[in-house]
N, C-alpha and C. Protein backbone atom coordinates (compact mmCIF):
# COMPACT_ATOMS: atom_id res chain seq x y z
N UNK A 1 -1.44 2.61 -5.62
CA UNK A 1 -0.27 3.23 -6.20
C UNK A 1 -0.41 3.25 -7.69
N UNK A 2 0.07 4.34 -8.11
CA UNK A 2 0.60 3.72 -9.78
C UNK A 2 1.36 3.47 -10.15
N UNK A 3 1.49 2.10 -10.27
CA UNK A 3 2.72 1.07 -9.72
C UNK A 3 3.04 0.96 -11.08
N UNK A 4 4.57 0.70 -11.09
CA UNK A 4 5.03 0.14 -12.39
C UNK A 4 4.48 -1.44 -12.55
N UNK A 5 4.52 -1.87 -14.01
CA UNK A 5 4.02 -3.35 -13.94
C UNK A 5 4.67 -4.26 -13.35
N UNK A 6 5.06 -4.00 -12.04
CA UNK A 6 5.27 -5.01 -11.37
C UNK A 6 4.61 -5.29 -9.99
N UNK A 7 4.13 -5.75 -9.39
CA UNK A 7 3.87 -5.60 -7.94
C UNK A 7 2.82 -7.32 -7.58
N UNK A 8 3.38 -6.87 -6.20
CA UNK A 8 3.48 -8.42 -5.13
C UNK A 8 1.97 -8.46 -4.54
N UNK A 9 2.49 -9.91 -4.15
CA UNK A 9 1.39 -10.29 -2.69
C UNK A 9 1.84 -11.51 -1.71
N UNK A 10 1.40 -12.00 -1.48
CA UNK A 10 1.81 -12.43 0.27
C UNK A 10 1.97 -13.98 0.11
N UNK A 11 1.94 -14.75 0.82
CA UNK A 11 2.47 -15.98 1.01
C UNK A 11 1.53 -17.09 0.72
N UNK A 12 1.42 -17.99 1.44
CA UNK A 12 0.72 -19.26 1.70
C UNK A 12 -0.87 -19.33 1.38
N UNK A 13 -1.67 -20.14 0.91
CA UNK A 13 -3.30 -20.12 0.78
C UNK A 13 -3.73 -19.51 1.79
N UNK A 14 -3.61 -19.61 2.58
CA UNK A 14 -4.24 -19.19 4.06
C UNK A 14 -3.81 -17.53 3.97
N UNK A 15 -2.34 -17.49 3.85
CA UNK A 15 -2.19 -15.77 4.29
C UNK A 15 -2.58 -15.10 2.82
N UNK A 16 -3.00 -15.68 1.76
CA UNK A 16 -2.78 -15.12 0.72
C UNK A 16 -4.51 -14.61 0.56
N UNK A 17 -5.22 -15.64 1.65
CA UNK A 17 -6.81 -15.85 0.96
C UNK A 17 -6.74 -14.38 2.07
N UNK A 18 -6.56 -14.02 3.40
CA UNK A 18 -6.40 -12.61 3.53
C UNK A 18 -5.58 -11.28 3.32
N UNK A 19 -4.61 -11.63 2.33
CA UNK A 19 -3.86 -10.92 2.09
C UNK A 19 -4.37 -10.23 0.68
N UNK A 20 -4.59 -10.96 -0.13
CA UNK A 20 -5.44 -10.58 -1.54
C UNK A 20 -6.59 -10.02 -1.82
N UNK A 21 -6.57 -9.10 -2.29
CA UNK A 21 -7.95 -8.62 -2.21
C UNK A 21 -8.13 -7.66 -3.88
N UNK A 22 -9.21 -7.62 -4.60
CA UNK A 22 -9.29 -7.41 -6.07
C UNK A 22 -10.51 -6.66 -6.42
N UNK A 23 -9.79 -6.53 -7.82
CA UNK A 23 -11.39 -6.53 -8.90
C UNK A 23 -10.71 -5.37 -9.90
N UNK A 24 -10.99 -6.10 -11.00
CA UNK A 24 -10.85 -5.22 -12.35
C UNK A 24 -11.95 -4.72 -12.88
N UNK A 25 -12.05 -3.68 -12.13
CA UNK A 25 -13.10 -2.30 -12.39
C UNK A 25 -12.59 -1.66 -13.79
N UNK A 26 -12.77 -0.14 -14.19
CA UNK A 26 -12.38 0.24 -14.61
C UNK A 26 -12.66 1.76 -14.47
N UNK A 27 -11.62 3.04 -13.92
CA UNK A 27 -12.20 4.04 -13.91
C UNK A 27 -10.89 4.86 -13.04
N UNK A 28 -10.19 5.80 -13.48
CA UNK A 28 -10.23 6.42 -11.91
C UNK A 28 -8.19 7.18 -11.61
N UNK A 29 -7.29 6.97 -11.69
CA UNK A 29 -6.27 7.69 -11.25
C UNK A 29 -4.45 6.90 -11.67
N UNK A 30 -4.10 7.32 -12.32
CA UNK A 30 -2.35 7.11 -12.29
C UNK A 30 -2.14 6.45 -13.92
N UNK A 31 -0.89 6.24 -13.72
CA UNK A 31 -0.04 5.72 -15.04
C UNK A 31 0.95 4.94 -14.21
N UNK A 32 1.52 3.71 -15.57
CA UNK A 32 2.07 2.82 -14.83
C UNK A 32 2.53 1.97 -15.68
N UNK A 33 3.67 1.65 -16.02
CA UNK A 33 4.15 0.62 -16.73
C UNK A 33 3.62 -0.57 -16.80
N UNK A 34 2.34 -0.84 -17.01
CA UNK A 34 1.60 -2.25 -16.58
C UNK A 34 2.04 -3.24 -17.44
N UNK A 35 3.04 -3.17 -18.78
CA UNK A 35 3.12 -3.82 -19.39
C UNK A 35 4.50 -4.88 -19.11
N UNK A 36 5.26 -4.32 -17.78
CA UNK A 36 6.84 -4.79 -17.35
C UNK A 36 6.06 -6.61 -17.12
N UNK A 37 7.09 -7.31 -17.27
CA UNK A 37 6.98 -8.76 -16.19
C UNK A 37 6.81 -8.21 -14.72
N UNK A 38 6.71 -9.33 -14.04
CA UNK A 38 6.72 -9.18 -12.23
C UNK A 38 8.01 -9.57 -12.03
N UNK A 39 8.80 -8.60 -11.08
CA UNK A 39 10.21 -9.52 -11.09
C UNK A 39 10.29 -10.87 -10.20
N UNK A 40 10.77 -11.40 -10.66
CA UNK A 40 11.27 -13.23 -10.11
C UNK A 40 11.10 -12.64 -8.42
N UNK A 41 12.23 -11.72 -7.88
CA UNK A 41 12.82 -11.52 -6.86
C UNK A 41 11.67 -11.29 -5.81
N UNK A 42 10.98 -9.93 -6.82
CA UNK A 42 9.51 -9.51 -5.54
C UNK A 42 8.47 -10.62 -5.37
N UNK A 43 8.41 -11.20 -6.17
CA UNK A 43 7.30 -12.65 -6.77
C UNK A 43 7.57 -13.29 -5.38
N UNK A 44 9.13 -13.83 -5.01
CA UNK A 44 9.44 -14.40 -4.21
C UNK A 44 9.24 -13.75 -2.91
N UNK A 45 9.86 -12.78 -2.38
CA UNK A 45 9.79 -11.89 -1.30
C UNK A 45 8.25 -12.02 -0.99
N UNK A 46 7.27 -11.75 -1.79
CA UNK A 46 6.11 -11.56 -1.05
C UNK A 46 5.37 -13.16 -1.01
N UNK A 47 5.55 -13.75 -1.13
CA UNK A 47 5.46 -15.47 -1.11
C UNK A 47 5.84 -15.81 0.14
N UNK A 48 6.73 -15.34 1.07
CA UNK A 48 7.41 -15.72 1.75
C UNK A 48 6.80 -14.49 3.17
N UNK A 49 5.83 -13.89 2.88
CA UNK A 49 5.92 -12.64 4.07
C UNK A 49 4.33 -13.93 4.83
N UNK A 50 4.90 -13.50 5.95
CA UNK A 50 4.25 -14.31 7.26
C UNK A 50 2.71 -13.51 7.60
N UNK A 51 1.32 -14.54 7.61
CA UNK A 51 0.72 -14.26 8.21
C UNK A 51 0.42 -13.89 9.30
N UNK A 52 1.28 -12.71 9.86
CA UNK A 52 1.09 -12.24 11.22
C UNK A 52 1.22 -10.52 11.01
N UNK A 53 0.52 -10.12 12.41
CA UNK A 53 0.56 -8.77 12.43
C UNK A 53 2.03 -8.39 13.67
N UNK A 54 2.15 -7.64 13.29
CA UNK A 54 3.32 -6.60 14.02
C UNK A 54 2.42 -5.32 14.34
N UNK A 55 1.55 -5.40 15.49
CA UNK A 55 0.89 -4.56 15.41
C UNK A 55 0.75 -2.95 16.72
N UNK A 56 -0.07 -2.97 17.59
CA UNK A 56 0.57 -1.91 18.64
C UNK A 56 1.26 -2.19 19.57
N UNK A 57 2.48 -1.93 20.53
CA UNK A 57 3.01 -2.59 21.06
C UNK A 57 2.31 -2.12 22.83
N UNK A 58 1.25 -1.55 22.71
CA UNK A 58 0.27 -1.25 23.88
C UNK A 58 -1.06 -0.60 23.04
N UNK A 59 -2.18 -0.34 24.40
CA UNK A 59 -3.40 0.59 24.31
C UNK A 59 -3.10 1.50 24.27
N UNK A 60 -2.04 2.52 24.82
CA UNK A 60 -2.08 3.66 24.80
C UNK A 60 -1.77 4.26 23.25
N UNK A 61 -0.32 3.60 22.98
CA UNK A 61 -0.02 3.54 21.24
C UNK A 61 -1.39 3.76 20.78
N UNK A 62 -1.99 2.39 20.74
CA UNK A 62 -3.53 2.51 19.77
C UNK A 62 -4.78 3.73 19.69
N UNK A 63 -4.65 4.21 20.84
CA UNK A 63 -5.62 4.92 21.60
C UNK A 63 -4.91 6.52 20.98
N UNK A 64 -3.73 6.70 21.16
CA UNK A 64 -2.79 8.28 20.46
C UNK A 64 -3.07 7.72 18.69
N UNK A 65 -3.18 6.88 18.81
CA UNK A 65 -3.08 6.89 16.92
C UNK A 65 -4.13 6.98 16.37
N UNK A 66 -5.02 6.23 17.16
CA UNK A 66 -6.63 6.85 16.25
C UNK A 66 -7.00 8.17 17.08
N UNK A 67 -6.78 8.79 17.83
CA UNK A 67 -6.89 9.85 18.34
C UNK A 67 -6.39 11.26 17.27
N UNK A 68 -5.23 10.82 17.18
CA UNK A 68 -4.45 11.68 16.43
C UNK A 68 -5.23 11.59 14.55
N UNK A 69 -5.20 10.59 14.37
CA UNK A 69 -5.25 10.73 12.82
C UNK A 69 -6.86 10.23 12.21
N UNK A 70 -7.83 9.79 13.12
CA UNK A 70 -9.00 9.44 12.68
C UNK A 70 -9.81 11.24 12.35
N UNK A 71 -9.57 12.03 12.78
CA UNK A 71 -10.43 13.18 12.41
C UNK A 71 -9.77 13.91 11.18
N UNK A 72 -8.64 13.69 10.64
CA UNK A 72 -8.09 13.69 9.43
C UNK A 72 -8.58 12.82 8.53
N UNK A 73 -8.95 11.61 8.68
CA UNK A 73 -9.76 10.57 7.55
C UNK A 73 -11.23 11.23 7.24
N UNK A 74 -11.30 12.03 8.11
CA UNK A 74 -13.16 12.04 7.82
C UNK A 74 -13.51 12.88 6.93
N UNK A 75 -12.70 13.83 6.09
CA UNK A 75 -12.99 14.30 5.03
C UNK A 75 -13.02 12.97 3.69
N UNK A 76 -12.50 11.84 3.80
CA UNK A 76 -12.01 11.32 2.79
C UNK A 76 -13.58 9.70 3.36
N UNK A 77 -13.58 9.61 4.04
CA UNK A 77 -14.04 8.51 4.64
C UNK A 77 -15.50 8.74 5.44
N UNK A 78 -16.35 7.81 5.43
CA UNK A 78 -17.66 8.86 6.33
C UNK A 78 -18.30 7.87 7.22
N UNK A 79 -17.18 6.53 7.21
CA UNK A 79 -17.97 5.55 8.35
C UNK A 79 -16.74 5.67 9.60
N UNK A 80 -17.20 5.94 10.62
CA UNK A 80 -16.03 5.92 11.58
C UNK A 80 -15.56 4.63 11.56
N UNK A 81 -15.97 3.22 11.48
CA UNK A 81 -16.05 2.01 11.76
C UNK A 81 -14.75 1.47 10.35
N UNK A 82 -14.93 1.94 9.46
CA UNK A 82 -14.06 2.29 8.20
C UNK A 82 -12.34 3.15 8.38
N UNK A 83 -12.85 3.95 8.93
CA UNK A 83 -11.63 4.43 9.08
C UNK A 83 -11.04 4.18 10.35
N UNK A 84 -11.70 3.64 11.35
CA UNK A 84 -10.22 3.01 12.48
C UNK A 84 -9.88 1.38 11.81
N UNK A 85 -10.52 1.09 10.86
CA UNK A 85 -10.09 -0.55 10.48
C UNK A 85 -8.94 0.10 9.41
N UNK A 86 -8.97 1.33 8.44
CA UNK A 86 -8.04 1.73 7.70
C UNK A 86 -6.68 2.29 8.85
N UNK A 87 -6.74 2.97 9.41
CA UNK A 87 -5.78 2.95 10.46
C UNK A 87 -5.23 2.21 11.10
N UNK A 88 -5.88 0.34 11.67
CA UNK A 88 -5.30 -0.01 12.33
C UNK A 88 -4.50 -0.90 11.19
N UNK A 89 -5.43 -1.20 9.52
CA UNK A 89 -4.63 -1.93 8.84
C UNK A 89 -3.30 -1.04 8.54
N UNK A 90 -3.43 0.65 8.34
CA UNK A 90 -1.88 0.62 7.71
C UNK A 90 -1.25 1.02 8.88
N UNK A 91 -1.42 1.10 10.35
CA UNK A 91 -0.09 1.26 11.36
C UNK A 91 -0.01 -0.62 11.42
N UNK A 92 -0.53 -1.46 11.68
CA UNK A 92 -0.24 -3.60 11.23
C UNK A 92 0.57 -3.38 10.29
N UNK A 93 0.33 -2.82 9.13
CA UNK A 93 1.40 -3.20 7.66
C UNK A 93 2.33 -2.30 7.59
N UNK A 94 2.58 -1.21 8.17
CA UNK A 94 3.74 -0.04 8.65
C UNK A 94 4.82 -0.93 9.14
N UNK A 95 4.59 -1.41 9.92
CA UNK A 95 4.82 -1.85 11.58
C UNK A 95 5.16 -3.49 11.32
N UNK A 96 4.77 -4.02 9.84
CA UNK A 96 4.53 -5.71 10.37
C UNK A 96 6.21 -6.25 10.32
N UNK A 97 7.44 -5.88 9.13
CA UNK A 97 8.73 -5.79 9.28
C UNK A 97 9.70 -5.63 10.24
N UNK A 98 9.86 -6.53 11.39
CA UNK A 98 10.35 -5.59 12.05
C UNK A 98 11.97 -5.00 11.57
N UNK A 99 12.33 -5.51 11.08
CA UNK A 99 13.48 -4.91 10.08
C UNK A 99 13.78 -3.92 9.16
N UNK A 100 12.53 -3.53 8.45
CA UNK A 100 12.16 -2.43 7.95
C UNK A 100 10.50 -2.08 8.02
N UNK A 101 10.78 -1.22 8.82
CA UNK A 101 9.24 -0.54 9.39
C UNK A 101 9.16 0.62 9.11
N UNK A 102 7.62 1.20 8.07
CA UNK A 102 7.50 2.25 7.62
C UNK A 102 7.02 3.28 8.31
N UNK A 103 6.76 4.65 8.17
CA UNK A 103 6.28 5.32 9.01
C UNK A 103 4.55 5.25 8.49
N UNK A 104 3.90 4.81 9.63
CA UNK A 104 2.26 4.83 9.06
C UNK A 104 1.95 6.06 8.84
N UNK A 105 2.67 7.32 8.84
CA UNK A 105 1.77 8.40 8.15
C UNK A 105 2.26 8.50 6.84
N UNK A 106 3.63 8.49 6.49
CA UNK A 106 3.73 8.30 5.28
C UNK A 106 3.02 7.40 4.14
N UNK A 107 2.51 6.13 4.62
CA UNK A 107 1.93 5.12 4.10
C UNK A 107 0.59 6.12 3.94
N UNK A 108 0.08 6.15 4.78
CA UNK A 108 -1.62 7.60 4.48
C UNK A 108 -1.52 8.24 3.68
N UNK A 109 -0.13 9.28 3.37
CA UNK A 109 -0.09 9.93 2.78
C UNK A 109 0.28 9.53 1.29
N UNK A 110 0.70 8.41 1.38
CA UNK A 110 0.43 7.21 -0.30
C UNK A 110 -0.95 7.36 -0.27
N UNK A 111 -1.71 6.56 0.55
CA UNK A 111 -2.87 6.67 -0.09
C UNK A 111 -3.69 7.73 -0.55
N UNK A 112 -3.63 8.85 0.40
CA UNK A 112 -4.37 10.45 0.06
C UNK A 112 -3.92 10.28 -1.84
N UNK A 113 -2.58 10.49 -1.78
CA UNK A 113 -2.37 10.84 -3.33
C UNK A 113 -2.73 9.63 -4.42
N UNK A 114 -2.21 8.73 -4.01
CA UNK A 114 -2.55 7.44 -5.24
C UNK A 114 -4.24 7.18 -5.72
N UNK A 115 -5.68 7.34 -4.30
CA UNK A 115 -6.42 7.02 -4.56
C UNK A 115 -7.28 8.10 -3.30
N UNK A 116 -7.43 8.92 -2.23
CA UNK A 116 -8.01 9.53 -2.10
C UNK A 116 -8.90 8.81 -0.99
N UNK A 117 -8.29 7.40 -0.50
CA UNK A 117 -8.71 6.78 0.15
C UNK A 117 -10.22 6.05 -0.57
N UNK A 118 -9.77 6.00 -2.03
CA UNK A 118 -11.31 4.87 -1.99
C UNK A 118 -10.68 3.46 -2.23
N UNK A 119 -11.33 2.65 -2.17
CA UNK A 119 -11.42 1.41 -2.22
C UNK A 119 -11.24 0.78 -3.70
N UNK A 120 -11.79 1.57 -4.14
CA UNK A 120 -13.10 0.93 -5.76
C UNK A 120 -11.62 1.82 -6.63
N UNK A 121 -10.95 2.41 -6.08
CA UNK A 121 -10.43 3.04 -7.38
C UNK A 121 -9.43 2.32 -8.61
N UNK A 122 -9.72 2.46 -9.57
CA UNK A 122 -8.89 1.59 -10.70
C UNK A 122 -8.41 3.07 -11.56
N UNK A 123 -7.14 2.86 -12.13
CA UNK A 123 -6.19 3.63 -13.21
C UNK A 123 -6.86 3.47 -13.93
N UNK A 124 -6.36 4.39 -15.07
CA UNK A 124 -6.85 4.11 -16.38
C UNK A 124 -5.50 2.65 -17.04
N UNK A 125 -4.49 2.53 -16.25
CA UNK A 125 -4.21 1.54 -16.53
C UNK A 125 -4.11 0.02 -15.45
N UNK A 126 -5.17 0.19 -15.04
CA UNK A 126 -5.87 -0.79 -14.21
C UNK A 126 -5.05 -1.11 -12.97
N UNK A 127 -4.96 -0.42 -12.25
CA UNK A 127 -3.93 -0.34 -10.84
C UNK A 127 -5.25 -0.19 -10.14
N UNK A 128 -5.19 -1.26 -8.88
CA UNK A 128 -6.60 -1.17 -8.19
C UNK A 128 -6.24 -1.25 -6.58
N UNK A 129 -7.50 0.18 -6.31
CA UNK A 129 -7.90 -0.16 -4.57
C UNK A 129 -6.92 1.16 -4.24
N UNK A 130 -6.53 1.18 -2.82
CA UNK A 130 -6.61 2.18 -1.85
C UNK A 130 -4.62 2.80 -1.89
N UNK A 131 -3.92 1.91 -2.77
CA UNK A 131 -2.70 2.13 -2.95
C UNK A 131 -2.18 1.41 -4.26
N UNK A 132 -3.32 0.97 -5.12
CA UNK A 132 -3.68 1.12 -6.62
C UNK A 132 -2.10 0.14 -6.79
N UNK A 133 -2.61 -0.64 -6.43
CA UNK A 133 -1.60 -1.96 -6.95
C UNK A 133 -1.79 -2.79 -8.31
N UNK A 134 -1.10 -3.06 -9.38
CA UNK A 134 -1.41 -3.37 -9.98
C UNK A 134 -2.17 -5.17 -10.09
N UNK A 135 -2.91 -5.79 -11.12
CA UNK A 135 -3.85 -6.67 -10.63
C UNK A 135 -2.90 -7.98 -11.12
N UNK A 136 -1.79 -8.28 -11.31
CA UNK A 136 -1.37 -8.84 -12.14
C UNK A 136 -0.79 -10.37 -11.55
N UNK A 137 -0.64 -9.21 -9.90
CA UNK A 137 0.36 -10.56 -8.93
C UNK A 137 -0.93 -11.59 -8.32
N UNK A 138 -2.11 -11.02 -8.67
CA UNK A 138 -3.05 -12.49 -8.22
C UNK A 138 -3.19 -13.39 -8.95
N UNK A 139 -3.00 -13.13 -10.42
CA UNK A 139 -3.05 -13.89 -11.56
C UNK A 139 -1.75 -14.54 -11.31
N UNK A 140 -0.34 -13.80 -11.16
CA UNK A 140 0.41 -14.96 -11.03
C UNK A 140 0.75 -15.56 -9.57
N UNK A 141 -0.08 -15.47 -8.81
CA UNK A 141 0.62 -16.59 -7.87
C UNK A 141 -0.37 -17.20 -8.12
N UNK A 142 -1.88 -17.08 -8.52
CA UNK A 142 -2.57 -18.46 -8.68
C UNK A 142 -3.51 -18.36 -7.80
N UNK A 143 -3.81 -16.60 -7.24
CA UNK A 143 -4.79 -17.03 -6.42
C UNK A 143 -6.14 -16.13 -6.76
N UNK A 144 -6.96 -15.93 -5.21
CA UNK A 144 -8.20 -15.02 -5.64
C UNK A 144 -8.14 -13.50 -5.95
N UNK A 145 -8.44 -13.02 -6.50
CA UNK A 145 -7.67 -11.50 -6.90
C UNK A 145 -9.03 -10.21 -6.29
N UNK A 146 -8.49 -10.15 -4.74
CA UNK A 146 -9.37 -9.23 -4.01
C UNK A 146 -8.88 -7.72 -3.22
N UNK A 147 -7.95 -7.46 -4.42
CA UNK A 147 -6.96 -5.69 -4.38
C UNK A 147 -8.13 -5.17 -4.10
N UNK A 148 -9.82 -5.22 -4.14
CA UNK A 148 -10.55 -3.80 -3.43
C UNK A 148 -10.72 -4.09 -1.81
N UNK A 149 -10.48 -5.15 -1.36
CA UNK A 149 -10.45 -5.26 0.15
C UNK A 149 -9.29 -4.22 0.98
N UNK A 150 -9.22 -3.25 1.43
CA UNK A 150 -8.97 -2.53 2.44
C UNK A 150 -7.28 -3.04 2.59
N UNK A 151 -7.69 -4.03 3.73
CA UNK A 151 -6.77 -4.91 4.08
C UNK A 151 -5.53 -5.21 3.23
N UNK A 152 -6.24 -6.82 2.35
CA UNK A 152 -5.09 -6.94 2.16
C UNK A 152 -4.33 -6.09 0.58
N UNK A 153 -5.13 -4.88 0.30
CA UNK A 153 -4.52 -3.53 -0.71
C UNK A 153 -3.42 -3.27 -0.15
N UNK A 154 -3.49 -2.79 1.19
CA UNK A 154 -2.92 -1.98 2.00
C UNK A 154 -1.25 -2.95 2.50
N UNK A 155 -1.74 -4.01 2.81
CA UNK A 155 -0.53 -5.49 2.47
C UNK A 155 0.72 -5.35 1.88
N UNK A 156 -0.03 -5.01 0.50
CA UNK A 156 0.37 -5.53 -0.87
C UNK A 156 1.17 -4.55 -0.95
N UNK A 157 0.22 -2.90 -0.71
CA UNK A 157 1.76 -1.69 -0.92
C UNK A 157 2.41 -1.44 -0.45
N UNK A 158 2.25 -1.61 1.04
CA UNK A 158 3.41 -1.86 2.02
C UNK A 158 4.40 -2.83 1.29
N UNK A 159 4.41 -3.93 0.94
CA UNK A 159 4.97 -4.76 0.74
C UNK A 159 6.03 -4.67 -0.21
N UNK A 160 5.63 -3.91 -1.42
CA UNK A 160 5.97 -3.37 -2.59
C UNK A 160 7.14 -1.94 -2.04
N UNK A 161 6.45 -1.25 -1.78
CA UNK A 161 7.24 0.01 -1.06
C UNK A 161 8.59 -0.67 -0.58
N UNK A 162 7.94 -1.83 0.85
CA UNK A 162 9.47 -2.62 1.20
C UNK A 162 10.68 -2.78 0.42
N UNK A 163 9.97 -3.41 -0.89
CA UNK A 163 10.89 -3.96 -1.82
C UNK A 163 11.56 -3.09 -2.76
N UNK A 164 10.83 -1.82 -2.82
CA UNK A 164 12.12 -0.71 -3.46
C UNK A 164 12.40 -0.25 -2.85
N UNK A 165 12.36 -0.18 -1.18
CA UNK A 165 13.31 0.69 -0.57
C UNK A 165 14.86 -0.10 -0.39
N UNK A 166 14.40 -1.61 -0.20
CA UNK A 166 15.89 -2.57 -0.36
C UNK A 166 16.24 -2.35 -1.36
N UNK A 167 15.81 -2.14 -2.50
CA UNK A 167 16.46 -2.32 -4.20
C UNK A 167 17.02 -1.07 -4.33
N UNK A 168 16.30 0.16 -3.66
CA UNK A 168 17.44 1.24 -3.79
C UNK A 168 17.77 1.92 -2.52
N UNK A 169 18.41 1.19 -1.97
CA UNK A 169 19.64 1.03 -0.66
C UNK A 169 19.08 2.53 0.14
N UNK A 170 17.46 1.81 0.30
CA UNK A 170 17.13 2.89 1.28
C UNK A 170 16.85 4.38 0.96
N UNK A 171 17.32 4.74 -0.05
CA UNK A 171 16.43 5.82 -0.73
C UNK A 171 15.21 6.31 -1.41
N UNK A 172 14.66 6.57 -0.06
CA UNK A 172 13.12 7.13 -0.21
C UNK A 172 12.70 7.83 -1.38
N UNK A 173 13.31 8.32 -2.33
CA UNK A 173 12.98 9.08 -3.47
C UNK A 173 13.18 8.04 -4.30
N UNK A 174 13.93 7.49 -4.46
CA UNK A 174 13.80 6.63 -5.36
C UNK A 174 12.73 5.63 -5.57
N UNK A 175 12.90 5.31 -4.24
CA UNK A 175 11.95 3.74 -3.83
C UNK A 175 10.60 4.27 -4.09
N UNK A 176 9.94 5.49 -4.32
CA UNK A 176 8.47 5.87 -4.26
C UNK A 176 8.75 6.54 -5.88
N UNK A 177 9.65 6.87 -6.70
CA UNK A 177 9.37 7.18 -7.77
C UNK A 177 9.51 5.47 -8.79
N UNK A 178 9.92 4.08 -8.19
CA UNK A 178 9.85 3.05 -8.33
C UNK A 178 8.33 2.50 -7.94
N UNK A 179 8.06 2.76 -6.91
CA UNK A 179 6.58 2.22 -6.61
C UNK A 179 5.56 2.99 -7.92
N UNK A 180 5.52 4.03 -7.72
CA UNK A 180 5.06 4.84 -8.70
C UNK A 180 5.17 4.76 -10.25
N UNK A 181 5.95 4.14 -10.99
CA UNK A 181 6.41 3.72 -11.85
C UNK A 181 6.62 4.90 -12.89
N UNK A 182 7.38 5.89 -11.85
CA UNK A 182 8.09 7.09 -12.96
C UNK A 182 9.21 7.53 -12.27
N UNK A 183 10.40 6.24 -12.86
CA UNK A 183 11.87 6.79 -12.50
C UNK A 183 12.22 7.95 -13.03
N UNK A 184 13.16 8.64 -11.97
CA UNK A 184 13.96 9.62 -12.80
C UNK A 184 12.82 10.95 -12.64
N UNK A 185 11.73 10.90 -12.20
CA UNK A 185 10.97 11.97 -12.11
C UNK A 185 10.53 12.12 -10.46
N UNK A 186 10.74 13.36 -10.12
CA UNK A 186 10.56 13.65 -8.86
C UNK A 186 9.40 14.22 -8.07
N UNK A 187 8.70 14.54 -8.99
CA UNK A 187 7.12 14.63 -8.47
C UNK A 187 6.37 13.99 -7.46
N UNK A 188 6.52 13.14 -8.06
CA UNK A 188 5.30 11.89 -6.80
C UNK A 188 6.07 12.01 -5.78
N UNK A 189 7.33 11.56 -5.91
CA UNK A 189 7.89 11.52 -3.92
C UNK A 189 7.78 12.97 -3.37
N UNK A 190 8.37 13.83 -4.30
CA UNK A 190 7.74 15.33 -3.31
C UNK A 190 6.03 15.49 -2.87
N UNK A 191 5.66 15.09 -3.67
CA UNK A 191 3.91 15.57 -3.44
C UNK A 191 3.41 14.66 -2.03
N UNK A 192 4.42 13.06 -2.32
CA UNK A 192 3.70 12.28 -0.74
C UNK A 192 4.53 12.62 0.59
N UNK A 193 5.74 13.44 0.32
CA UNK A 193 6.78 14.16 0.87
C UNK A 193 6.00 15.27 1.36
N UNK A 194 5.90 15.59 1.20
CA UNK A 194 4.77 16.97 1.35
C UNK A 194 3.53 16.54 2.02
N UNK A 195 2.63 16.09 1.44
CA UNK A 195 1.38 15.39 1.74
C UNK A 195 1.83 14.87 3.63
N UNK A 196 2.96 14.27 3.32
CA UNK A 196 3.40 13.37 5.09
C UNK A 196 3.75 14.16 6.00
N UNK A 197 4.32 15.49 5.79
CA UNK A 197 4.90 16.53 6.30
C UNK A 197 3.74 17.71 7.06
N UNK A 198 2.89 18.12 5.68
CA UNK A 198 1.94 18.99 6.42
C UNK A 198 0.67 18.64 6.76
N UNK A 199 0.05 16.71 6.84
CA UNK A 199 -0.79 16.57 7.06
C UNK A 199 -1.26 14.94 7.46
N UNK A 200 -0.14 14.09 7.41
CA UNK A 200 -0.52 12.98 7.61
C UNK A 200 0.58 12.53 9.04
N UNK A 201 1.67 13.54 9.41
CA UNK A 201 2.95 12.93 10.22
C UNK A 201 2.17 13.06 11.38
N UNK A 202 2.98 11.75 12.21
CA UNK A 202 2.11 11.09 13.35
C UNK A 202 3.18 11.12 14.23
């Protein structure tokens, strides 16, 4: 994403050592308030998210979802083995809330726009990996800072997304021109609005 300077990560040593994933590269897509604090509130929220998956609730689910959306990755992606582990991580982190659960094509269609599905990608103001989180929340919780891992990238923006869709009472335009870190401008949510509509909806 090109996250405003704020953004989360996950809980306990254990969920955090797979939840975290990094590297301050330098090269590559967005703008972003990198200079905000982390708020107290999200700091906490993602401290507290449980090492577990919420993941298909059958084979058949699993079997329609990479069916459906793995021959759409392959312009962006060129290992099949790559892109059903990117699929099954963002329908797990869609899906892991059961209280607020995102739609996994919309989440794709974050990534198409934020980073194009690479891994390696860094902002020019250092927002890193596959939903371009900023690098800031590994430094402060104290742990290993591994935003280019797939996984737990994909975690982290889910996670983040969560937390502005509560902060603005469920409004999807808002909550993605918040992730994005350009309030008040309506671009980015139309473009992943769009993007989810004519090419990622599942």
């Amino acid at each position: 994403m090109r996250p405003r300077g704020r953004h989360p990560d996950a809980p306990c040593a254990a969920a955090l050592t797979a939840i975290l994933a990094c590297a301050l590269l330098a090269a590559a897509a967005g703008s972003a308030r990198a200079d905000e604090a982390p708020r107290p509130t999200l700091k906490a929220l993602l401290r507290r998210i449980l090492d577990t998956r919420q993941c298909y609730t059958d084979r058949f689910t699993e079997q329609v979802w990479h069916k459906s959306m793995e021959p759409r990755l392959r312009p962006y992606v060129r290992s099949y083995a790559e892109r059903i582990k990117i699929l099954d991580d963002v329908y797990c982190e869609a899906k892991r809330d059961p209280h607020l659960r995102l739609p996994p094509g919309l989440v794709l269609a974050m990534i198409a726009v934020e980073s194009h599905f690479d891994q390696f990608a860094v902002s020019r103001v250092g927002a890193v990996g596959m939903m371009q989180v900023m690098p800031f929340w590994p430094r402060q919780l104290g742990v290993q800072n591994h935003l280019v891992r797939i996984g737990a990238n994909i975690r982290m923006g889910c996670e983040i997304l969560r937390h502005y869709l509560r902060e603005e009472n469920h409004n999807w335009i808002r909550a993605l021109e918040s992730y994005n870190g350009s309030d008040g401008h309506i671009a980015y949510p139309e473009l992943v609005m769009s993007r989810w509509q004519n090419k990622w909806r599942f």
